[in-house]
PDB file of N, CA and C in Angstrom:
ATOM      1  N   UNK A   1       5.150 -14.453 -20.377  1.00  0.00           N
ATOM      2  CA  UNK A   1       4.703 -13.077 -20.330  1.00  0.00           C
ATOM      3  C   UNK A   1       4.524 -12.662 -18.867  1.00  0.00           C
ATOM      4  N   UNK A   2       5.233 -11.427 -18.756  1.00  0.00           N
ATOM      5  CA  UNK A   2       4.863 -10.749 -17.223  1.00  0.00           C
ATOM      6  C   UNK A   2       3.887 -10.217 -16.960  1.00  0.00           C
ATOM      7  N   UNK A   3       2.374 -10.242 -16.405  1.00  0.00           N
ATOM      8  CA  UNK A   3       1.471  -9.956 -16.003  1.00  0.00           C
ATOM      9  C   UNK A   3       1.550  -9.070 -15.054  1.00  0.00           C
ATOM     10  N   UNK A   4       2.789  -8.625 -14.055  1.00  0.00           N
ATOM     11  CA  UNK A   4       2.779  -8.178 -13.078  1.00  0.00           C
ATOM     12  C   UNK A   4       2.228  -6.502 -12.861  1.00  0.00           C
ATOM     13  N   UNK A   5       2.476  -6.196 -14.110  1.00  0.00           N
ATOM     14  CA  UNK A   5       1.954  -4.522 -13.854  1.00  0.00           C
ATOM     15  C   UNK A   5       0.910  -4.698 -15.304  1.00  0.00           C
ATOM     16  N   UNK A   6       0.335  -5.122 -15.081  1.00  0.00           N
ATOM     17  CA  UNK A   6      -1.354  -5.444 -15.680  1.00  0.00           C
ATOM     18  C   UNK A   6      -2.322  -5.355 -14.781  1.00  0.00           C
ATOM     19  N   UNK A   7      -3.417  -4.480 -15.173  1.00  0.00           N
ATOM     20  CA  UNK A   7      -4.501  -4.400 -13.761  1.00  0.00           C
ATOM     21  C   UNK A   7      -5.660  -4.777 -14.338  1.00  0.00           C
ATOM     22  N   UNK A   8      -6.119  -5.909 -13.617  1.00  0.00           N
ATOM     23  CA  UNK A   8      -7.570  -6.681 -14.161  1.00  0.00           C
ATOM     24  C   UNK A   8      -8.503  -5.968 -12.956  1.00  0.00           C
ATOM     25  N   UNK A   9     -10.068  -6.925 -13.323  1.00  0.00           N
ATOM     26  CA  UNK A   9     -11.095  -6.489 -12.550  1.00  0.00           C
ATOM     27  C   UNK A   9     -11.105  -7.803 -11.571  1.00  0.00           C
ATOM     28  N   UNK A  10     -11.060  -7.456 -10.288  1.00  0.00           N
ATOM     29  CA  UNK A  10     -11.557  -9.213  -9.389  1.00  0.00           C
ATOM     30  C   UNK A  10     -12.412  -9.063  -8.925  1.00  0.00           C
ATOM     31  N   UNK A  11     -12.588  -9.921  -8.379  1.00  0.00           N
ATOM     32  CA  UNK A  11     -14.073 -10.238  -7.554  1.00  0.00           C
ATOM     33  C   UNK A  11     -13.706 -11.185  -6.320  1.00  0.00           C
ATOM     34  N   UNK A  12     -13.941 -11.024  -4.991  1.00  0.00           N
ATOM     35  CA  UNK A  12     -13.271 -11.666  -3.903  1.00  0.00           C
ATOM     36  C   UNK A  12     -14.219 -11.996  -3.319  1.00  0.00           C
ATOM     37  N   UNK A  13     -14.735 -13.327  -2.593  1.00  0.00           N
ATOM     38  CA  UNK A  13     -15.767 -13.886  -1.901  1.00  0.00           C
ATOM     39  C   UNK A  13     -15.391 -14.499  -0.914  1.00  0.00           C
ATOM     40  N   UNK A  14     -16.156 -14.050   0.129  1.00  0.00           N
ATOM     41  CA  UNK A  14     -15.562 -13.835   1.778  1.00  0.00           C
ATOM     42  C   UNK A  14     -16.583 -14.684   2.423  1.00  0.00           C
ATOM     43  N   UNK A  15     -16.541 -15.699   3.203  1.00  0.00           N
ATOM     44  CA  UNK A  15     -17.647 -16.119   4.406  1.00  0.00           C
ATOM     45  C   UNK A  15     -17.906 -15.221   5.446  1.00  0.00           C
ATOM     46  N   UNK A  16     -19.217 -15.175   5.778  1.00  0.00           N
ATOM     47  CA  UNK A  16     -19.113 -14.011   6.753  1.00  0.00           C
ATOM     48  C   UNK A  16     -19.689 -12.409   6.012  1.00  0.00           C
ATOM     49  N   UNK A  17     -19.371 -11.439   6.938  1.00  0.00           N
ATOM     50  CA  UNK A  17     -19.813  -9.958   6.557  1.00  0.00           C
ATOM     51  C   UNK A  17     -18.550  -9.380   7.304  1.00  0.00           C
ATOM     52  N   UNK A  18     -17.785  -8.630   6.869  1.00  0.00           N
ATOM     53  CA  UNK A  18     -16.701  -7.399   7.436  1.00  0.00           C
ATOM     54  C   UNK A  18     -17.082  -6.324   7.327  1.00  0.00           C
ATOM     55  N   UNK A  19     -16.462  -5.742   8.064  1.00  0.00           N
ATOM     56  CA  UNK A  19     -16.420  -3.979   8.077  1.00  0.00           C
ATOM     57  C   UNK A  19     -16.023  -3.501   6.805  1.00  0.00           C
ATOM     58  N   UNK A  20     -16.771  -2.417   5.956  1.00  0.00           N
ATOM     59  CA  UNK A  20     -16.494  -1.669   4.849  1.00  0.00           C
ATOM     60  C   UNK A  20     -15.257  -0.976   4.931  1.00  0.00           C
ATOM     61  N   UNK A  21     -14.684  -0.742   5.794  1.00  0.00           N
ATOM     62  CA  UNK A  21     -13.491   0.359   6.069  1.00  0.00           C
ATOM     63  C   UNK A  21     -12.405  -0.129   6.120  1.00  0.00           C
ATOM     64  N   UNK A  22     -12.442  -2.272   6.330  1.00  0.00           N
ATOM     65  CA  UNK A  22     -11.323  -2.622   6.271  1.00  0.00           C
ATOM     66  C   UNK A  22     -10.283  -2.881   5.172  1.00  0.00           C
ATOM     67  N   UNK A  23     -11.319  -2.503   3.787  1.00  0.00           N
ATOM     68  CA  UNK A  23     -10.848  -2.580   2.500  1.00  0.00           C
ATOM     69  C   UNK A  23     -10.972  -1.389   1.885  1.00  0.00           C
ATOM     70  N   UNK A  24     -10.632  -0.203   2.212  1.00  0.00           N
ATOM     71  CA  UNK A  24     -10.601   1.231   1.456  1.00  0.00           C
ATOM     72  C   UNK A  24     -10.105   1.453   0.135  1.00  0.00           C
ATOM     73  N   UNK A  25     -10.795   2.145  -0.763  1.00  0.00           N
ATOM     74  CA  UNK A  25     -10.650   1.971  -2.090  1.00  0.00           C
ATOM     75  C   UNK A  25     -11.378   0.500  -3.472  1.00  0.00           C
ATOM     76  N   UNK A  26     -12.123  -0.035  -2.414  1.00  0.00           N
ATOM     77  CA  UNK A  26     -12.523  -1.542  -3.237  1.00  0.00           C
ATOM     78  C   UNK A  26     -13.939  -1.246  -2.322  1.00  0.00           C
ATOM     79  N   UNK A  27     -14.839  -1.963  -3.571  1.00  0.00           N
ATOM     80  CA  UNK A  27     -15.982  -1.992  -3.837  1.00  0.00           C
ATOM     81  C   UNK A  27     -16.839  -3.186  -2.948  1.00  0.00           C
ATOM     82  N   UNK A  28     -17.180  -3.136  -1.326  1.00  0.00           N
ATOM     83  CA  UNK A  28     -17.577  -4.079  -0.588  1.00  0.00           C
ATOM     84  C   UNK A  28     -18.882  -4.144  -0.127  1.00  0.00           C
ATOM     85  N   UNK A  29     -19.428  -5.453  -1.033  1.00  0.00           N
ATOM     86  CA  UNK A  29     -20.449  -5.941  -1.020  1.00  0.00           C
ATOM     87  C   UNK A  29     -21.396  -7.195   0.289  1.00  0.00           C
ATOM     88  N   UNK A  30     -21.999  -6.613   1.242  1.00  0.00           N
ATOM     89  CA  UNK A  30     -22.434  -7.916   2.396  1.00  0.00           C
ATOM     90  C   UNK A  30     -23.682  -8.151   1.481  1.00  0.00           C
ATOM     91  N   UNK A  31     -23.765  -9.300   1.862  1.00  0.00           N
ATOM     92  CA  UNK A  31     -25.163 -10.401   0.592  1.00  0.00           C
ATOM     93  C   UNK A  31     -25.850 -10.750   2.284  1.00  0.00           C
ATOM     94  N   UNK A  32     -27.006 -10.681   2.141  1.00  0.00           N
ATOM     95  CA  UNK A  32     -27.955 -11.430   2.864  1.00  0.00           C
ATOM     96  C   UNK A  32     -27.615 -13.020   3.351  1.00  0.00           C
ATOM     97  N   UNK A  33     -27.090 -13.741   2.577  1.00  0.00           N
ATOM     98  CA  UNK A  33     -26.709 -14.757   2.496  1.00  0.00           C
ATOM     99  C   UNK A  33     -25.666 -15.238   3.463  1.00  0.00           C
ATOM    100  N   UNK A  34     -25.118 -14.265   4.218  1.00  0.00           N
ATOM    101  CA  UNK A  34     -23.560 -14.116   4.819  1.00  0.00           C
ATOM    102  C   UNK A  34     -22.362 -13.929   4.260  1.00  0.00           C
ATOM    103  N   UNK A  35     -22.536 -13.767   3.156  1.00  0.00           N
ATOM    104  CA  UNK A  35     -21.459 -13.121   2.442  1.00  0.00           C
ATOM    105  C   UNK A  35     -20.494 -11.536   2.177  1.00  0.00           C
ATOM    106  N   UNK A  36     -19.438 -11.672   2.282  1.00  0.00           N
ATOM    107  CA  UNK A  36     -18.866 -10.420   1.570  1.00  0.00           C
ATOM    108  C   UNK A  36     -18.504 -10.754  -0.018  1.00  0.00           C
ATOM    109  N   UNK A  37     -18.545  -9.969  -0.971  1.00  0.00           N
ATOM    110  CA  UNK A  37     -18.284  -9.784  -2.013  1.00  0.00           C
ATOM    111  C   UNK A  37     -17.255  -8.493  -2.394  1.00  0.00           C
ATOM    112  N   UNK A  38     -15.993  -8.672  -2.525  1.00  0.00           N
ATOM    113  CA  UNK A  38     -15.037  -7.505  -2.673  1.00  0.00           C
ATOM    114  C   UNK A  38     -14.983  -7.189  -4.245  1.00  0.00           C
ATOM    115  N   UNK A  39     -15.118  -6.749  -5.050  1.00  0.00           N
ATOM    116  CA  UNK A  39     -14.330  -5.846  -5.814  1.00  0.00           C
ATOM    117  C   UNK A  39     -13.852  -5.035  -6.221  1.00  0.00           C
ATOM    118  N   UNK A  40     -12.651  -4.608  -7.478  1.00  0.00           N
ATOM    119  CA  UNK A  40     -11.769  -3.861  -7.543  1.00  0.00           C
ATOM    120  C   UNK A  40     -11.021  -4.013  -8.627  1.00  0.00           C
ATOM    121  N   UNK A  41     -10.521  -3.251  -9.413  1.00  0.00           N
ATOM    122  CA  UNK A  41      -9.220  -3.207 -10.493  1.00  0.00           C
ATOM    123  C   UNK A  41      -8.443  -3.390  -9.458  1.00  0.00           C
ATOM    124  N   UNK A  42      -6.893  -4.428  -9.727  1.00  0.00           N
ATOM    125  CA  UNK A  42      -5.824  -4.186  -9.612  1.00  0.00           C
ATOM    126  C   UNK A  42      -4.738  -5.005  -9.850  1.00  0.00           C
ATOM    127  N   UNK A  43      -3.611  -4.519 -10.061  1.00  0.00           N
ATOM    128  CA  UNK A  43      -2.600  -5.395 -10.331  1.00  0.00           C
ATOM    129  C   UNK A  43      -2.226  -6.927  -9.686  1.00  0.00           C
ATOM    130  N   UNK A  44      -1.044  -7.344  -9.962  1.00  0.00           N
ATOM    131  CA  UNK A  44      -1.199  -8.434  -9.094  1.00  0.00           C
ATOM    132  C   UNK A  44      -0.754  -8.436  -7.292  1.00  0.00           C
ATOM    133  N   UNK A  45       0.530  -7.558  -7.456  1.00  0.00           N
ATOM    134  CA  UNK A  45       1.145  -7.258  -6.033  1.00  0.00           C
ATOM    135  C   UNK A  45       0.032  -6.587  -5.285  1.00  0.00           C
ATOM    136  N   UNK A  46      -0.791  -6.081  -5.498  1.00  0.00           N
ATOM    137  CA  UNK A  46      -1.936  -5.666  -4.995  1.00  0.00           C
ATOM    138  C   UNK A  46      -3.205  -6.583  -4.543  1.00  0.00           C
ATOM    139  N   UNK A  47      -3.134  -7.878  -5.604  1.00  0.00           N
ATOM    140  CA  UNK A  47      -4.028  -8.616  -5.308  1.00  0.00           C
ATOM    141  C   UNK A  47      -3.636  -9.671  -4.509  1.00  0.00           C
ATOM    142  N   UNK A  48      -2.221  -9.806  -4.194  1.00  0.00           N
ATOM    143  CA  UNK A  48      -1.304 -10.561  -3.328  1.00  0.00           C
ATOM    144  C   UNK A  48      -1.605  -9.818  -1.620  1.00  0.00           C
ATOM    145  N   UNK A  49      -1.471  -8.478  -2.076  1.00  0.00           N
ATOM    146  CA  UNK A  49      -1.724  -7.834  -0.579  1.00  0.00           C
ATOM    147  C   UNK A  49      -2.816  -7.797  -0.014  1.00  0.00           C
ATOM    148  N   UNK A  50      -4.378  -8.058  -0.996  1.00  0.00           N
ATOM    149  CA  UNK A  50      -5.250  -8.073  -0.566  1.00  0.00           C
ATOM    150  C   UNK A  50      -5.117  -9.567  -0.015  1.00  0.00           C
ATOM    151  N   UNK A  51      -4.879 -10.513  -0.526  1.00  0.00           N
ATOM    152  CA  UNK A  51      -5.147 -12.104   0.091  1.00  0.00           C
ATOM    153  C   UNK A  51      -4.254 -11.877   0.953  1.00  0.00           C
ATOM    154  N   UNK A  52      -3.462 -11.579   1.038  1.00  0.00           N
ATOM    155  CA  UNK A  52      -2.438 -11.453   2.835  1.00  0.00           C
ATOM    156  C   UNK A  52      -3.274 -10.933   3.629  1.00  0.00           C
ATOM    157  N   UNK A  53      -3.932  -9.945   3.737  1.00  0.00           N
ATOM    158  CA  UNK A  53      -4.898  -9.220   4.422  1.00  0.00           C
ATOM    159  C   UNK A  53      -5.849 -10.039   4.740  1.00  0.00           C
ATOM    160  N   UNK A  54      -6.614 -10.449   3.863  1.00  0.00           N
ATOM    161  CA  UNK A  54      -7.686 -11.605   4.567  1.00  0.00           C
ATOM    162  C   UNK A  54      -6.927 -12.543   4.976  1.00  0.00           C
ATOM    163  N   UNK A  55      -6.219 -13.417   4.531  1.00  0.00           N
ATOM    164  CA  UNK A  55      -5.622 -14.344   5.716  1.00  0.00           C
ATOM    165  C   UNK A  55      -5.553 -13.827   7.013  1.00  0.00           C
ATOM    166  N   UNK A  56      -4.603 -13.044   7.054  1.00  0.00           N
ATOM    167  CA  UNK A  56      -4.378 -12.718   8.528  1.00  0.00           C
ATOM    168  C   UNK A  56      -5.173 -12.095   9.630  1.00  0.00           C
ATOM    169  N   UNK A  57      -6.575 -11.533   8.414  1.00  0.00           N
ATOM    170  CA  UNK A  57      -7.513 -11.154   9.633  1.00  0.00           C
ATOM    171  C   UNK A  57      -8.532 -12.386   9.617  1.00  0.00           C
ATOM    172  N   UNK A  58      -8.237 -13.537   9.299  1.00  0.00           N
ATOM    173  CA  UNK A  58      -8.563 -14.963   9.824  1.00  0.00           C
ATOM    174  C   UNK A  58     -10.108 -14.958   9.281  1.00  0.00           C
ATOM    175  N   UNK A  59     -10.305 -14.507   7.907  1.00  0.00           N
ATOM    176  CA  UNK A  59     -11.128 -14.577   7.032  1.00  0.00           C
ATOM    177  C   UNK A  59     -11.383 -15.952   6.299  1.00  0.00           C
ATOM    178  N   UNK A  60     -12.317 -16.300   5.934  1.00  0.00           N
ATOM    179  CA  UNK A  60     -12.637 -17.395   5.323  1.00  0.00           C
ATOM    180  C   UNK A  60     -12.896 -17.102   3.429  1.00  0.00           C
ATOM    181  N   UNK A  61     -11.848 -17.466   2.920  1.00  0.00           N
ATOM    182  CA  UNK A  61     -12.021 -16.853   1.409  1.00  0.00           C
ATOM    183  C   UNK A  61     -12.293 -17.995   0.561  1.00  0.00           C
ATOM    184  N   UNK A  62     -14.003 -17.829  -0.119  1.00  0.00           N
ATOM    185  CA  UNK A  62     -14.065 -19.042  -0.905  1.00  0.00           C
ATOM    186  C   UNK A  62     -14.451 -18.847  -2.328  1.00  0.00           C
ATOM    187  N   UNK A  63     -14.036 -17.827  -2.958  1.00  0.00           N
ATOM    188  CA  UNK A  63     -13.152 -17.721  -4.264  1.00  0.00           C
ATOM    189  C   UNK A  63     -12.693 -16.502  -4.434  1.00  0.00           C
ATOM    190  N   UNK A  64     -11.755 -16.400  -5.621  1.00  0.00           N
ATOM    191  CA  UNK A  64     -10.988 -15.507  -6.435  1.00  0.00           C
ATOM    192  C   UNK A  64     -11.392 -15.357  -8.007  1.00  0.00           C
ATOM    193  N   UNK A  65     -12.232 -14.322  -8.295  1.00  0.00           N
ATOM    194  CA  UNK A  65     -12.318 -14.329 -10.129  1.00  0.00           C
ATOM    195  C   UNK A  65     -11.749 -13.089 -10.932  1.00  0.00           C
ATOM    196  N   UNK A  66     -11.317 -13.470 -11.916  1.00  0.00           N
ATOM    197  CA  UNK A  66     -10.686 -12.273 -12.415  1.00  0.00           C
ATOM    198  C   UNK A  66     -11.892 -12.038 -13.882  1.00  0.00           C
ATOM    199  N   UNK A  67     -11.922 -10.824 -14.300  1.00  0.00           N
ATOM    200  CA  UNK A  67     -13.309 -10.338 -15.217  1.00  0.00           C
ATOM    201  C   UNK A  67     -12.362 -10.204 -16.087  1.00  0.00           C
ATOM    202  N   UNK A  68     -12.838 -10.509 -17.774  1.00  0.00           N
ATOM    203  CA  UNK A  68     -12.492  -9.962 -18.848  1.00  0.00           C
ATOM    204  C   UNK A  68     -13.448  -8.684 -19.358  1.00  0.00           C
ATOM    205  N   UNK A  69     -12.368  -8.168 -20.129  1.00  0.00           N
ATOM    206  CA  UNK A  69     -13.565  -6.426 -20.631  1.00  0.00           C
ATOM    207  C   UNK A  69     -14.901  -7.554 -21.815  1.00  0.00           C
ATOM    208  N   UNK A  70     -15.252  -6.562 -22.000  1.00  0.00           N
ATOM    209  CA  UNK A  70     -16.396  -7.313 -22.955  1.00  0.00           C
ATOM    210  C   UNK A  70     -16.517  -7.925 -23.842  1.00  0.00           C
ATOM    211  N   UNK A  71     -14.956  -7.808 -24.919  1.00  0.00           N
ATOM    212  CA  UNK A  71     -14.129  -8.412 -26.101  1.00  0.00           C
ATOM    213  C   UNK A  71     -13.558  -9.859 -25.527  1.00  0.00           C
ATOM    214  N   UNK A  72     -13.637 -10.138 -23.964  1.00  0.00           N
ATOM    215  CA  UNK A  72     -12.877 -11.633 -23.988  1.00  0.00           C
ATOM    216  C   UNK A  72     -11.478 -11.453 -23.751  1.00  0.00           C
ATOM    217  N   UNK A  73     -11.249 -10.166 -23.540  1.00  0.00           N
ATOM    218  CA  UNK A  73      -9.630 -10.337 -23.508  1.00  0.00           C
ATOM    219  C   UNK A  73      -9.198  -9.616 -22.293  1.00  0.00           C
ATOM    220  N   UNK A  74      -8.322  -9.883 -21.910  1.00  0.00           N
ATOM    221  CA  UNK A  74      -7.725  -9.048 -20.342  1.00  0.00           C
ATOM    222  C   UNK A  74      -7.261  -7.790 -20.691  1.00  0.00           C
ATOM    223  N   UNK A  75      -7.351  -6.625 -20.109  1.00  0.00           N
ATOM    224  CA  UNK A  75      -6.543  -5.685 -20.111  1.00  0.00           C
ATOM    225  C   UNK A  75      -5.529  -5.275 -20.193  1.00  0.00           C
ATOM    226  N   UNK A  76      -4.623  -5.222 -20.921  1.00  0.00           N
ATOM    227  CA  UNK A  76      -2.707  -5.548 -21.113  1.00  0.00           C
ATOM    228  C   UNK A  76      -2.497  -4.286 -22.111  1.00  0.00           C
TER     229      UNK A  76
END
């Protein structure tokens, strides 16, 4: 099955604190803790472009979660 134009909910966890502006359109969370917390609906080529993005701005990413709706099932 192609997942590719399916848009889930993620959740992105960042070491560190970034600038709010470097992720426009997504939901960015700094935790006391030193954390960023990103989320956002989106597809996958989208969620590919977001992890290119933190790589290259030499981000420390220590997880990736994807949310089910409330039934347990992905959005499709």
């Amino acid at each position: 099955m192609n997942h590719s134009d399916h848009f889930y909910e993620y959740q992105i966890r960042l070491e560190g604190h970034v600038r709010e502006d470097w992720f426009d359109g997504l939901l960015v969370a700094l935790h006391p803790e030193g954390e960023t917390v990103i989320s956002g609906r989106m597809d996958q080529a989208a969620l590919h472009g977001l992890l290119t993005r933190i790589r290259d701005l030499g981000l420390v990413l220590i997880s990736v979660q994807r949310y089910l709706d409330e039934k347990g099932t992905s959005d499709e």
